[in-house]
Protein backbone atom coordinates (compact mmCIF):
# COMPACT_ATOMS: atom_id res chain seq x y z
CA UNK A 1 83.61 89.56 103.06
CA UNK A 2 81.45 87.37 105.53
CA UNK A 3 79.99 85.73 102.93
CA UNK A 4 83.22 84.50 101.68
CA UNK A 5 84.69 83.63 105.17
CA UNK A 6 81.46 81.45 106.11
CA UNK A 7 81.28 79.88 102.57
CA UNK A 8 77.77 81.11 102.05
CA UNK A 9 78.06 81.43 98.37
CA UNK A 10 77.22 78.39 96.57
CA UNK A 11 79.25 78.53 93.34
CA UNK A 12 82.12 79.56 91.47
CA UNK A 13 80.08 82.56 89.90
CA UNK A 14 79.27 83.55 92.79
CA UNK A 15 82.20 84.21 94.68
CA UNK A 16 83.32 85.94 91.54
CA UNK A 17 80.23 88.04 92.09
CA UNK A 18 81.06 88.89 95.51
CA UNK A 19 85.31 89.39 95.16
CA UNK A 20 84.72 91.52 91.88
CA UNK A 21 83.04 94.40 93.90
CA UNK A 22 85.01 93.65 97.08
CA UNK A 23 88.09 94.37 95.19
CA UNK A 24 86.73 97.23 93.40
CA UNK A 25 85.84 98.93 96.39
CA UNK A 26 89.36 98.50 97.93
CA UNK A 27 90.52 100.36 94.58
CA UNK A 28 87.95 102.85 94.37
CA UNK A 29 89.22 103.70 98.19
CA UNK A 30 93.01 103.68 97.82
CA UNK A 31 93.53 100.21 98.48
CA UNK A 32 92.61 101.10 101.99
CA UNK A 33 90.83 99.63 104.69
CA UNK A 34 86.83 99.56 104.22
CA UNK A 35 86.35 97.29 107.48
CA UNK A 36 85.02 97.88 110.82
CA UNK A 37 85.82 95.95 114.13
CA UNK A 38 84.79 92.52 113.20
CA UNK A 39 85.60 92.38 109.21
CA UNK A 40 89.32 93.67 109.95
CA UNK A 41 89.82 89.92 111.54
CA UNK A 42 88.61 88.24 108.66
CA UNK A 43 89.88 90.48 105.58
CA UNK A 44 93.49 89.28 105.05
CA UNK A 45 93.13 85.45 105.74
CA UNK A 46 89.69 85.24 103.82
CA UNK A 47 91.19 87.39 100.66
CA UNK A 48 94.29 84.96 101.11
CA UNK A 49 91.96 81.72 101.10
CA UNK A 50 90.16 82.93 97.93
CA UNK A 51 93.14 83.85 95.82
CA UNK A 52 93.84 87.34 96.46
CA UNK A 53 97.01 87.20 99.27
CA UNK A 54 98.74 90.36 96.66
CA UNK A 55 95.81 92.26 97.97
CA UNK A 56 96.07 91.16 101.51
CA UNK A 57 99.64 92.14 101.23
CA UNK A 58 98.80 95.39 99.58
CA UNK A 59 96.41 96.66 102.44
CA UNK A 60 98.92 95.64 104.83
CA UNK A 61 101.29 98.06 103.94
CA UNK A 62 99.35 100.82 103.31
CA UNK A 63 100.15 104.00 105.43
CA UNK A 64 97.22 106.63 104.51
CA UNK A 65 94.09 106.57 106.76
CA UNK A 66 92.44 103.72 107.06
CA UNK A 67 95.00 101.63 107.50
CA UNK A 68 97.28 99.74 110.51
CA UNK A 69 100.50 101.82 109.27
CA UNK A 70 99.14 105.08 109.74
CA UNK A 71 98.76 104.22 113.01
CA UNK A 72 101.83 103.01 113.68
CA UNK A 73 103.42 106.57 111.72
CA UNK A 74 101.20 108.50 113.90
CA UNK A 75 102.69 106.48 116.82
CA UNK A 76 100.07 104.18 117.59
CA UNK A 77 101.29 101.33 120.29
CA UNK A 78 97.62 99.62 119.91
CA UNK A 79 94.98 99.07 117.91
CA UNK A 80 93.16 102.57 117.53
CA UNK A 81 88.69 102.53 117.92
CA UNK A 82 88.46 103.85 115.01
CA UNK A 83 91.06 104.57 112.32
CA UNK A 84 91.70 108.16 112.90
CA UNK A 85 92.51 107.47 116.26
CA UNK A 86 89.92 110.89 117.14
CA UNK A 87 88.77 108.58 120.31
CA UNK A 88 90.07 106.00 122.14
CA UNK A 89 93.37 104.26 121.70
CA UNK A 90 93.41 101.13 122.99
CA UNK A 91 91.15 98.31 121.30
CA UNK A 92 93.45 95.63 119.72
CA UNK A 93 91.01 92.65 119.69
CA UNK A 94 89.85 90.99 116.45
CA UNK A 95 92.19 94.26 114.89
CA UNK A 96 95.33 92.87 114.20
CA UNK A 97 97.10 90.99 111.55
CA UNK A 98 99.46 89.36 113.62
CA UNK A 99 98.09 85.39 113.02
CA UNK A 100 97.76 86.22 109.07
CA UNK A 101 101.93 87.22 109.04
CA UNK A 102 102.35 84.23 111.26
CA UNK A 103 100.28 81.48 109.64
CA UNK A 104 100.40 82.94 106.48
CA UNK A 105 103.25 84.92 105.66
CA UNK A 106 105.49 83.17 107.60
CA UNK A 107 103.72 79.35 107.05
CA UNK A 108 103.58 78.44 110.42
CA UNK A 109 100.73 76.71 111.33
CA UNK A 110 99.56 74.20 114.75
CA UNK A 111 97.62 71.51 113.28
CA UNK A 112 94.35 71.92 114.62
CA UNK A 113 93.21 68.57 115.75
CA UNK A 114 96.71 68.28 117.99
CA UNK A 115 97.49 70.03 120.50
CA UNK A 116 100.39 71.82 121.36
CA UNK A 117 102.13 72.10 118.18
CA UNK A 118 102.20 68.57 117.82
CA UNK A 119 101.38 68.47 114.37
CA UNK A 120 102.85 71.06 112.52
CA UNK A 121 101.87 72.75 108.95
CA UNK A 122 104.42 74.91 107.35
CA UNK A 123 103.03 76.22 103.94
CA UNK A 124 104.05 79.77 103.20
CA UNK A 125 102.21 82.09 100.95
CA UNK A 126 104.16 84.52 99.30
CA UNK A 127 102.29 87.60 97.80
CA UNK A 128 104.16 89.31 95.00
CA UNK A 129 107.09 91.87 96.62
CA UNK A 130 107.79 89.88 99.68
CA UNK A 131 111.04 88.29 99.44
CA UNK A 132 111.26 86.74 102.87
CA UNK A 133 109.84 86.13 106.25
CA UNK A 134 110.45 84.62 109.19
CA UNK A 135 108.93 83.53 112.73
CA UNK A 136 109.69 81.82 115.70
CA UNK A 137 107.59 80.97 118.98
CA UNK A 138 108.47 78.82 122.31
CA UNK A 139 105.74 76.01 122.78
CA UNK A 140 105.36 73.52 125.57
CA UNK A 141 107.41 71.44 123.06
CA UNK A 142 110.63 73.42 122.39
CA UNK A 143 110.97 76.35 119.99
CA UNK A 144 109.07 76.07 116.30
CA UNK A 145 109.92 78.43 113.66
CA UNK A 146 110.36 79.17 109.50
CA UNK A 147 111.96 81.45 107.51
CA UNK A 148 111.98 81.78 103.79
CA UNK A 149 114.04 83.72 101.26
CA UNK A 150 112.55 84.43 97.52
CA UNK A 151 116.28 85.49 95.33
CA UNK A 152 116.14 86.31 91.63
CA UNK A 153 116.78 82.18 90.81
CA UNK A 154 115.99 80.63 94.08
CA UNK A 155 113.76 80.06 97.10
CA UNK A 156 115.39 78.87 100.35
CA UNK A 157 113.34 78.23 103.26
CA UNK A 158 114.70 76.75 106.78
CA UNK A 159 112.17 75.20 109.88
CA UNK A 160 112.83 73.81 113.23
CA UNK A 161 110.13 71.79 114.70
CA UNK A 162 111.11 70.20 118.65
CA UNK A 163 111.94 66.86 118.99
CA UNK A 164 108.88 64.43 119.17
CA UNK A 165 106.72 67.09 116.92
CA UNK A 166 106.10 66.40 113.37
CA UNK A 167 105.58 69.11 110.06
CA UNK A 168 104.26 68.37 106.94
């Protein structure tokens, strides 16, 4: 999974080398979780950058251990040390999947070479089963936000940027 996120690998084979085993072992395991504290940060935007967002999408909704659901079903509030939540409770950092439903899911994006939502990128990707999503935040600008709709014949997707920002 690093080696994908830091673009280690030098070619086309091997990337396919690397995501052939990676998504293997998500199978072999339930289409579970097989991260730890710092690979859980990377895993859905990096399977999303290399093709895979059905898979990101996948291990988002699982609800068996490992996984951010169970949690939640077992009426987590945080991030849990460990994913049978045995030990400690309360360790959201670099856990969540919050910025991958926000700049991915939902396609909002800052532009990352202006500040303060500036510059705006709204580019949705839609994993197989999602039929919409939607999010909103309050800048220093005035309120940006994009929603989508997948129907049977027809995509529909609305965004409000603030006055003196522009999206692309």
């Amino acid at each position: 999974l690093f080696a994908l996120k830091l673009h280690l690998l030098p070619d086309a084979a091997s990337v396919g080398a690397v995501k052939a085993p990676l998504m293997a072992n998500f199978t072999a395991n339930g289409n579970c979780l097989q991260t730890g504290f710092l690979g859980t940060s990377i895993l859905l935007p990096t399977l999303t950058e290399y093709g895979l967002p059905d898979m990101a999408y996948t291990l988002l909704l699982q609800d068996k251990m490992p996984s951010w659901l169970y949690s939640v079903k077992a009426g987590a509030t945080t991030i849990w040390e460990n994913w049978s939540g045995r030990d400690s409770r309360n360790h959201p950092m670099f856990g969540g999947s919050l910025v991958w439903l926000q700049r991915i899911l939902a396609g909002v994006r800052m532009n990352e070479s202006s500040p303060a939502y500036e510059h705006i990128v709204v580019k949705p990707v839609i994993p197989e089963g999602l039929n919409q999503a939607s999010y909103r935040i309050e800048t220093v600008r005035g309120l940006v936000a994009n929603s989508w709709k997948r129907n049977k014949d027809s995509f529909e997707m609305t965004t409000t940027i603030p006055a003196g920002s522009n999206a692309k």
